[in-house]
PDB file of N, CA and C in Angstrom:
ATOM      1  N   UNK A   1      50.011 -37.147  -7.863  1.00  0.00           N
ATOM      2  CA  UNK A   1      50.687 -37.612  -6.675  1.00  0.00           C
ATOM      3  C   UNK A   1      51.812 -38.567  -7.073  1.00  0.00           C
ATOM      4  N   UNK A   2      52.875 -38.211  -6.679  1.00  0.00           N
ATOM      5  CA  UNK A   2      53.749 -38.958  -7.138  1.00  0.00           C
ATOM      6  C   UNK A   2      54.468 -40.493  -6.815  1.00  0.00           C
ATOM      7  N   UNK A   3      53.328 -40.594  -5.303  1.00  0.00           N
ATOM      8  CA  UNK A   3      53.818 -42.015  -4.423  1.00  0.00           C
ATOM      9  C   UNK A   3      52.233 -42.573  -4.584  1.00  0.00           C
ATOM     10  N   UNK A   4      51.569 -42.185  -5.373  1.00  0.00           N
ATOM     11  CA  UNK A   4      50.564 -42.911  -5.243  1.00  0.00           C
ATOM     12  C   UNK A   4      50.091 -44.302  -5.450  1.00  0.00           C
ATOM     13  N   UNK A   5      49.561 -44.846  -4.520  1.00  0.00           N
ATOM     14  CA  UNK A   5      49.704 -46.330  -4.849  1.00  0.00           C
ATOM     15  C   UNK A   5      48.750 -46.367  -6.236  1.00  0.00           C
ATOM     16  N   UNK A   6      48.999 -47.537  -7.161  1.00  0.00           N
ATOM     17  CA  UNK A   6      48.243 -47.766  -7.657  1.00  0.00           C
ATOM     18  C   UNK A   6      46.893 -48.861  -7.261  1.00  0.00           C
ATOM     19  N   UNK A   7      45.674 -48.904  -7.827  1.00  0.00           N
ATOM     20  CA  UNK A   7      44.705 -49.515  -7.673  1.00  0.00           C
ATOM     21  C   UNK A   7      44.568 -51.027  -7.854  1.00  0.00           C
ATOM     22  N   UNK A   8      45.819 -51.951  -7.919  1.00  0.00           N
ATOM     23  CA  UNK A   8      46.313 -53.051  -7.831  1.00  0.00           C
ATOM     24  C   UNK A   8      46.777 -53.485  -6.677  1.00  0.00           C
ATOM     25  N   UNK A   9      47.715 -52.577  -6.211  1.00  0.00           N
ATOM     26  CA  UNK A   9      48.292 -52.364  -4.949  1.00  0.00           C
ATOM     27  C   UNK A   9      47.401 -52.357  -4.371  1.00  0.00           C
ATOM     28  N   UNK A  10      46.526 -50.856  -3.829  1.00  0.00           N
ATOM     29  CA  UNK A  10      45.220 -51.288  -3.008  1.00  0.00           C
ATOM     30  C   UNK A  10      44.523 -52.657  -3.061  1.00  0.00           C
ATOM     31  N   UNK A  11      44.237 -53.227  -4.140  1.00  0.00           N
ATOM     32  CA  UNK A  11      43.493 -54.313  -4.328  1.00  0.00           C
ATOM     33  C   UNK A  11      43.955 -55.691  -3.079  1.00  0.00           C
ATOM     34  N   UNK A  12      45.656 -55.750  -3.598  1.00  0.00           N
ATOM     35  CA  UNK A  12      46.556 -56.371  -2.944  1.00  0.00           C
ATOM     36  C   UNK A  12      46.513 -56.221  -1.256  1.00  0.00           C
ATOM     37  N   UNK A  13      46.173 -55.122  -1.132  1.00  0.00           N
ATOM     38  CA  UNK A  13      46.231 -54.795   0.441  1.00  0.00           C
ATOM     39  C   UNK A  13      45.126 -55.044   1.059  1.00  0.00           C
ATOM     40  N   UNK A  14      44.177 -55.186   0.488  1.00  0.00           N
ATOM     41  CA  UNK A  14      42.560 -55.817   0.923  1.00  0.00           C
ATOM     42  C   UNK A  14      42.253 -56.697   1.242  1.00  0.00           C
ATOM     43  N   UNK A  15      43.101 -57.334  -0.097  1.00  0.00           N
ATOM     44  CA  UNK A  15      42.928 -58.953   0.049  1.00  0.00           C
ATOM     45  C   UNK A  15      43.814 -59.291   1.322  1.00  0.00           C
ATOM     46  N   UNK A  16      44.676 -58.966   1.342  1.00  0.00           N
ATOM     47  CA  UNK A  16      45.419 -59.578   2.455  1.00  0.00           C
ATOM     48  C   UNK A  16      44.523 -58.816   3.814  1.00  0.00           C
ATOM     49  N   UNK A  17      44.166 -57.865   4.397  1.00  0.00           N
ATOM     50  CA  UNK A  17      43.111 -57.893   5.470  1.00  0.00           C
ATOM     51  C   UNK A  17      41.820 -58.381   5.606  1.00  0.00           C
ATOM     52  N   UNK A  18      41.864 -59.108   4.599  1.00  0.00           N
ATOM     53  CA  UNK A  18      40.516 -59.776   4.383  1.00  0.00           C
ATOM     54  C   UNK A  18      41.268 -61.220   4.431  1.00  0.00           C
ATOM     55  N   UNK A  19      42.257 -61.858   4.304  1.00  0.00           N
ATOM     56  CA  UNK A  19      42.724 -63.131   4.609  1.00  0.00           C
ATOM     57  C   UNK A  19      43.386 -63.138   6.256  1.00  0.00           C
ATOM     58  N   UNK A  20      43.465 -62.113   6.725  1.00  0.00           N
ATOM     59  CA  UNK A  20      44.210 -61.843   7.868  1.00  0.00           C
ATOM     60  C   UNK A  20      42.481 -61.932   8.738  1.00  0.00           C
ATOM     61  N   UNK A  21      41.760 -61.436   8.400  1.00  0.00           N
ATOM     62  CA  UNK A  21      40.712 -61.360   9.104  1.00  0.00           C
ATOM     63  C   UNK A  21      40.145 -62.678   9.295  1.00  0.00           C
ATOM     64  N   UNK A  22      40.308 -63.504   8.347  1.00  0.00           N
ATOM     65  CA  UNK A  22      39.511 -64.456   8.113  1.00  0.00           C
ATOM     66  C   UNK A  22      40.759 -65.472   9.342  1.00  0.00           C
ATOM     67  N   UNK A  23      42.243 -64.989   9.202  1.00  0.00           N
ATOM     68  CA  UNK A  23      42.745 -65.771  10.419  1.00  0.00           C
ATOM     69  C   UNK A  23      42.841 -65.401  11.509  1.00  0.00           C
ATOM     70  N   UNK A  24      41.446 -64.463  11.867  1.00  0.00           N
ATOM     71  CA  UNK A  24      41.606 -63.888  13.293  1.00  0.00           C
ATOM     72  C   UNK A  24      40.383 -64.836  13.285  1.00  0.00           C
ATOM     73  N   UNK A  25      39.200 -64.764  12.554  1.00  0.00           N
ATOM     74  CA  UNK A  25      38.288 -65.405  12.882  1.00  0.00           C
ATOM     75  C   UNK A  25      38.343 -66.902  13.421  1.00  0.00           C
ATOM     76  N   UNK A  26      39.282 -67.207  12.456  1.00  0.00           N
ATOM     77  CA  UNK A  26      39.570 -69.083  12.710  1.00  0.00           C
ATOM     78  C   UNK A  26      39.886 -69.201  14.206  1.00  0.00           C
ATOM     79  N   UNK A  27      40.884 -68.015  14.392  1.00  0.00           N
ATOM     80  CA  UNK A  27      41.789 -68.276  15.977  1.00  0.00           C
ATOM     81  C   UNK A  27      40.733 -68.150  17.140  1.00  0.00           C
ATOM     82  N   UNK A  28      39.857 -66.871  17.209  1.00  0.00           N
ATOM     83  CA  UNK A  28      38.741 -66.737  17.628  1.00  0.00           C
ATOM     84  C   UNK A  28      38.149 -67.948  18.176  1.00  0.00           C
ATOM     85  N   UNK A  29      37.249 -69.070  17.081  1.00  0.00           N
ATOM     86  CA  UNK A  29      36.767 -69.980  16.761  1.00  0.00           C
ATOM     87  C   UNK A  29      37.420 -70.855  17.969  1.00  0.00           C
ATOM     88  N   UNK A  30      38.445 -71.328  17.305  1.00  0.00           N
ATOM     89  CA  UNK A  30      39.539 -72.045  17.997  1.00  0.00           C
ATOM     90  C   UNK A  30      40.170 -71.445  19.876  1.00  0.00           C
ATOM     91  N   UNK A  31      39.623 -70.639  20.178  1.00  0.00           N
ATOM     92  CA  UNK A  31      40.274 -69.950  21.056  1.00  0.00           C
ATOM     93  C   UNK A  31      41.395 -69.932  21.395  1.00  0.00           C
ATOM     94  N   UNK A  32      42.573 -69.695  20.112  1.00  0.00           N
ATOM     95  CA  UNK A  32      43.645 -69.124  20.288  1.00  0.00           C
ATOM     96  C   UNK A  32      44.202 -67.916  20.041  1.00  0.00           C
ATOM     97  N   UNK A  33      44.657 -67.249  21.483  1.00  0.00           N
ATOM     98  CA  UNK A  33      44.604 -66.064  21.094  1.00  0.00           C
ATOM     99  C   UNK A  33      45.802 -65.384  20.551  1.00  0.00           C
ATOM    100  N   UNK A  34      47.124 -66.281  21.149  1.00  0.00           N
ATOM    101  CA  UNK A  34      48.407 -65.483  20.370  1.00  0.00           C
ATOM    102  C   UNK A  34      48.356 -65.393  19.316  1.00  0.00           C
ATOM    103  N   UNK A  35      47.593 -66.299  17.966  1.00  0.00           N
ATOM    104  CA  UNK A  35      47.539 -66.166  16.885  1.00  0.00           C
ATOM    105  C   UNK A  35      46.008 -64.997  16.349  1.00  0.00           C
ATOM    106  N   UNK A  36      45.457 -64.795  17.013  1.00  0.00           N
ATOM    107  CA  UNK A  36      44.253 -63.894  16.904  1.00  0.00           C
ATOM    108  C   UNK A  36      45.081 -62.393  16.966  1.00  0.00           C
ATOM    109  N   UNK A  37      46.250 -62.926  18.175  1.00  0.00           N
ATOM    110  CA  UNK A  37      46.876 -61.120  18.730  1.00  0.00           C
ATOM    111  C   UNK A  37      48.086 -60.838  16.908  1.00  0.00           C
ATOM    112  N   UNK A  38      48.213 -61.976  16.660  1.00  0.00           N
ATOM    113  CA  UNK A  38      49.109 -61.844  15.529  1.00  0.00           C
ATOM    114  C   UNK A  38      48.866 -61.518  14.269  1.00  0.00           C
ATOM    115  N   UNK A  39      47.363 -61.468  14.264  1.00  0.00           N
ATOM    116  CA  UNK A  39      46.677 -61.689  13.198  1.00  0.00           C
ATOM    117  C   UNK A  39      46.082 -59.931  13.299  1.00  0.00           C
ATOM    118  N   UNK A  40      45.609 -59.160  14.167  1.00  0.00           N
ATOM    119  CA  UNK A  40      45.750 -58.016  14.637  1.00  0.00           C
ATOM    120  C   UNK A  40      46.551 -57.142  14.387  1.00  0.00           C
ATOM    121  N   UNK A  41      47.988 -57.776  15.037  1.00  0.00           N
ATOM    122  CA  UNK A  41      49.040 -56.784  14.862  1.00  0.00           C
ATOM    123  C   UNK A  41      49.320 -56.629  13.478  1.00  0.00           C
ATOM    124  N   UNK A  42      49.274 -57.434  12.280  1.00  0.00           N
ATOM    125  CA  UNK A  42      49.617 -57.422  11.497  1.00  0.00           C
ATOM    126  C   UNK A  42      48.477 -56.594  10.470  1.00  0.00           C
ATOM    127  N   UNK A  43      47.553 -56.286  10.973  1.00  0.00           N
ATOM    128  CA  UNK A  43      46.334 -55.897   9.713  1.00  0.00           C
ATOM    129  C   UNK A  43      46.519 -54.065  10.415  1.00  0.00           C
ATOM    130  N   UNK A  44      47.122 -53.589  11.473  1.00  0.00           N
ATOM    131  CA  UNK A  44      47.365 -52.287  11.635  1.00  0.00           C
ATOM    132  C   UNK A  44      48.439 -51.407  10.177  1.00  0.00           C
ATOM    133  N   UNK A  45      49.692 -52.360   9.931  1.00  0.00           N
ATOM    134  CA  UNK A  45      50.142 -51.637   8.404  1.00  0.00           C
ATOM    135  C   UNK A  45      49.574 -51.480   7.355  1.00  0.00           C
ATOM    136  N   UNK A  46      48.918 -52.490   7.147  1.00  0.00           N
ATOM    137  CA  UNK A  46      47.930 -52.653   5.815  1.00  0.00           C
ATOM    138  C   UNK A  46      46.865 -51.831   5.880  1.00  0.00           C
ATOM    139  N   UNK A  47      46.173 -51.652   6.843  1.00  0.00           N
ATOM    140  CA  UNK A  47      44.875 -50.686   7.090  1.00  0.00           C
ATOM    141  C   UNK A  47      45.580 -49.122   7.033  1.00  0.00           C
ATOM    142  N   UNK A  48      46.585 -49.177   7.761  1.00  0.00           N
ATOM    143  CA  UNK A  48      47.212 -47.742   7.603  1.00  0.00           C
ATOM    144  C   UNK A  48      47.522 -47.379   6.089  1.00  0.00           C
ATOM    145  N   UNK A  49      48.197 -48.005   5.436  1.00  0.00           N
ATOM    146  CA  UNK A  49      48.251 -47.640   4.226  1.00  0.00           C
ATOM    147  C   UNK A  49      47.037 -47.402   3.150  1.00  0.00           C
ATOM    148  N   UNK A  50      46.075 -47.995   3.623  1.00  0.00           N
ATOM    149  CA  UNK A  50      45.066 -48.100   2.881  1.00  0.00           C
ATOM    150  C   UNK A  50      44.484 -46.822   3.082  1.00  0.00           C
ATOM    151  N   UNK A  51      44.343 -46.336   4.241  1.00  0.00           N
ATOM    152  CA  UNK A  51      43.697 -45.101   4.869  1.00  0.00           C
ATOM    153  C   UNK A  51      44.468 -44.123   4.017  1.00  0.00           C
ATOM    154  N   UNK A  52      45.593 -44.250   4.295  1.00  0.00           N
ATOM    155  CA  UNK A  52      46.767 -43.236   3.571  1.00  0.00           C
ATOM    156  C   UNK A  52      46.605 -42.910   2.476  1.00  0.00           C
ATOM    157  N   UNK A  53      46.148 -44.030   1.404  1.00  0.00           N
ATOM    158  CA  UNK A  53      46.381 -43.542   0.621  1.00  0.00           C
ATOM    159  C   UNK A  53      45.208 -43.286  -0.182  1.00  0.00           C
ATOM    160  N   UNK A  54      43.719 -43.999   0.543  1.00  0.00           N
ATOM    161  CA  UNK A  54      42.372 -43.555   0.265  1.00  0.00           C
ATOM    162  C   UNK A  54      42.456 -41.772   0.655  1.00  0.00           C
ATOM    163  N   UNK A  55      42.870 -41.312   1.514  1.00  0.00           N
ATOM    164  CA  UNK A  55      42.821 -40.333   2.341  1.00  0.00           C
ATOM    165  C   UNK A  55      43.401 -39.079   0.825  1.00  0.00           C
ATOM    166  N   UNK A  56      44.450 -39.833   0.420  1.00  0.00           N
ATOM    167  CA  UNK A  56      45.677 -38.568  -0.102  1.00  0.00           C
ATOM    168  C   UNK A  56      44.427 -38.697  -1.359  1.00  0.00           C
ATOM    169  N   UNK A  57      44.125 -39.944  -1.988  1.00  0.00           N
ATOM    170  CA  UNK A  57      43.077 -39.575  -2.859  1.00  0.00           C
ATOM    171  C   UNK A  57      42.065 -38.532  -3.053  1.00  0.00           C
ATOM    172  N   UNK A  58      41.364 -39.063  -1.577  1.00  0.00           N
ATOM    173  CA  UNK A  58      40.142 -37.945  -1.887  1.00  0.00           C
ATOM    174  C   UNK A  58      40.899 -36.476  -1.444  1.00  0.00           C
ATOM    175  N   UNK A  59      41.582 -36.349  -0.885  1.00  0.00           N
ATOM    176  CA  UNK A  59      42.451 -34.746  -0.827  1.00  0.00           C
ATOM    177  C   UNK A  59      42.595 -33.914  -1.759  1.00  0.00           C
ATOM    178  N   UNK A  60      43.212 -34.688  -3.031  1.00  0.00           N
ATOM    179  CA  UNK A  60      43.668 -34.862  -3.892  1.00  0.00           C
ATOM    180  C   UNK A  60      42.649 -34.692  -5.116  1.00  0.00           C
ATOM    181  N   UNK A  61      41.542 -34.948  -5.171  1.00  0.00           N
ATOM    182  CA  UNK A  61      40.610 -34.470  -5.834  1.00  0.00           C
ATOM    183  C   UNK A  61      40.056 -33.849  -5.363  1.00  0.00           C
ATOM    184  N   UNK A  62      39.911 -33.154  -3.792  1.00  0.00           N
ATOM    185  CA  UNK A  62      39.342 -32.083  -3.596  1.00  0.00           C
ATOM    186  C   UNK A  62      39.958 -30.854  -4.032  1.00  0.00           C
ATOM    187  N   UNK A  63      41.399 -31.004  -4.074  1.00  0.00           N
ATOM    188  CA  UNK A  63      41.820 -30.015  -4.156  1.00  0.00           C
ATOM    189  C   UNK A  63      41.989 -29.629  -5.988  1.00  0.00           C
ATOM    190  N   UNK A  64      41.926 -30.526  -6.447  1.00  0.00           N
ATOM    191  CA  UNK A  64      41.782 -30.141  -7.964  1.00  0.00           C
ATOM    192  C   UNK A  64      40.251 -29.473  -8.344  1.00  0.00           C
ATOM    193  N   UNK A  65      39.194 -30.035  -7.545  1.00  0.00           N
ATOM    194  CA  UNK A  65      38.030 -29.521  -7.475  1.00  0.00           C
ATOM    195  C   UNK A  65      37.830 -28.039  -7.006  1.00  0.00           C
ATOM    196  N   UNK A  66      38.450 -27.481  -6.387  1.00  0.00           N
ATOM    197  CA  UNK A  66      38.351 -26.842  -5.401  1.00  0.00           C
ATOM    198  C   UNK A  66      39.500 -25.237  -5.788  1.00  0.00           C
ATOM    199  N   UNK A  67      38.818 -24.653  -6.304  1.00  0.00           N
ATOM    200  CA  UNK A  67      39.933 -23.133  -6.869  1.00  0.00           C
ATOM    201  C   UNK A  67      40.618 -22.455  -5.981  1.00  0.00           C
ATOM    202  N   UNK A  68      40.118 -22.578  -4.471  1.00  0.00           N
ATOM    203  CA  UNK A  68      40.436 -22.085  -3.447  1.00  0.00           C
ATOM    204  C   UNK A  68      41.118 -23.832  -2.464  1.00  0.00           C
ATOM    205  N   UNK A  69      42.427 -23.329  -2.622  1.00  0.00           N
ATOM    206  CA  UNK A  69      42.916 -24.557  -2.014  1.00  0.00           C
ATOM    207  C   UNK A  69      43.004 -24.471  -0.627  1.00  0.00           C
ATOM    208  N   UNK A  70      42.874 -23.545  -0.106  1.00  0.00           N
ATOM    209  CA  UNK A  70      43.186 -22.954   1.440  1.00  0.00           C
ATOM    210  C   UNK A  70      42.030 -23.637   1.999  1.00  0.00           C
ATOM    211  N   UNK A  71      40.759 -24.000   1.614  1.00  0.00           N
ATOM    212  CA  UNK A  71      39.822 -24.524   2.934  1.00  0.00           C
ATOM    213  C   UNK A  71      40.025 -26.017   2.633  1.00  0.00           C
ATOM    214  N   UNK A  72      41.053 -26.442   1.868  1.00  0.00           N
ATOM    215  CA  UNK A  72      41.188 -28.231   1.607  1.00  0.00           C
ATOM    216  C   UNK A  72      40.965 -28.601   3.522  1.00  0.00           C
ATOM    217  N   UNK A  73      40.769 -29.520   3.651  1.00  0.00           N
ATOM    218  CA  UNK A  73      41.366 -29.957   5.187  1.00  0.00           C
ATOM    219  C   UNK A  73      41.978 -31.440   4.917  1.00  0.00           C
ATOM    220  N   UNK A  74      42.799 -31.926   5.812  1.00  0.00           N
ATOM    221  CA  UNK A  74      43.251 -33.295   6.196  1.00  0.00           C
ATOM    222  C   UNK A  74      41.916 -33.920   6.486  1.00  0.00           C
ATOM    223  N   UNK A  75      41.539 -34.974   5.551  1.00  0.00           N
ATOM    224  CA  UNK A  75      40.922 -36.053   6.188  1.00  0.00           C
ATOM    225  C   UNK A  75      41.321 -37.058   6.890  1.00  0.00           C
ATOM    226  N   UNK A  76      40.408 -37.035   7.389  1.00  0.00           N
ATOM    227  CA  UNK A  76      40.059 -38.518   8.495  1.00  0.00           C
ATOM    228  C   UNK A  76      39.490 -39.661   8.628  1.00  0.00           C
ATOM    229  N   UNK A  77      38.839 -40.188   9.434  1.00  0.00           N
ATOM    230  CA  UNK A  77      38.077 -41.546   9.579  1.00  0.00           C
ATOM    231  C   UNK A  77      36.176 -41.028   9.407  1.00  0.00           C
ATOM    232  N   UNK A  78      36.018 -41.742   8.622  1.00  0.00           N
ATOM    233  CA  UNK A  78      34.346 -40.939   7.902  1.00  0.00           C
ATOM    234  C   UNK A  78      33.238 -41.553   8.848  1.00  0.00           C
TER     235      UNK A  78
END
């Protein structure tokens, strides 16, 4: 795959929804919510990419697995 993130990158993108989470929790706590809604909006790119590119992974070894590439399917949410 030629855009594939590397496993640093992922790493990188974790951590940051896992620090983003941790500032939804605080806001939560605190009952503030514009910063809870901000903290939200912002963990939708990061999760997308992550999906993306967990997703193209396992595709991606199915289809090397797999002699018959025609029944590959698009994955999804497991």
């Amino acid at each position: 795959m030629p855009h594939e993130l590397s496993d640093e990158v992922l790493l990188e993108l974790a951590d940051e929804l896992r620090r983003l989470a941790g500032e939804l929790t605080r806001g939560l706590r605190q009952h503030r919510v514009l910063p809870c809604l901000s903290s939200l909006t912002a963990m939708f790119p990061a999760q997308r990419m992550l999906t993306d590119a967990l997703t193209a992974r396992v595709v991606g070894a199915g289809r090397a697995a797999t002699p018959d590439n025609s029944r590959a399917t698009d994955v999804g949410y497991i």
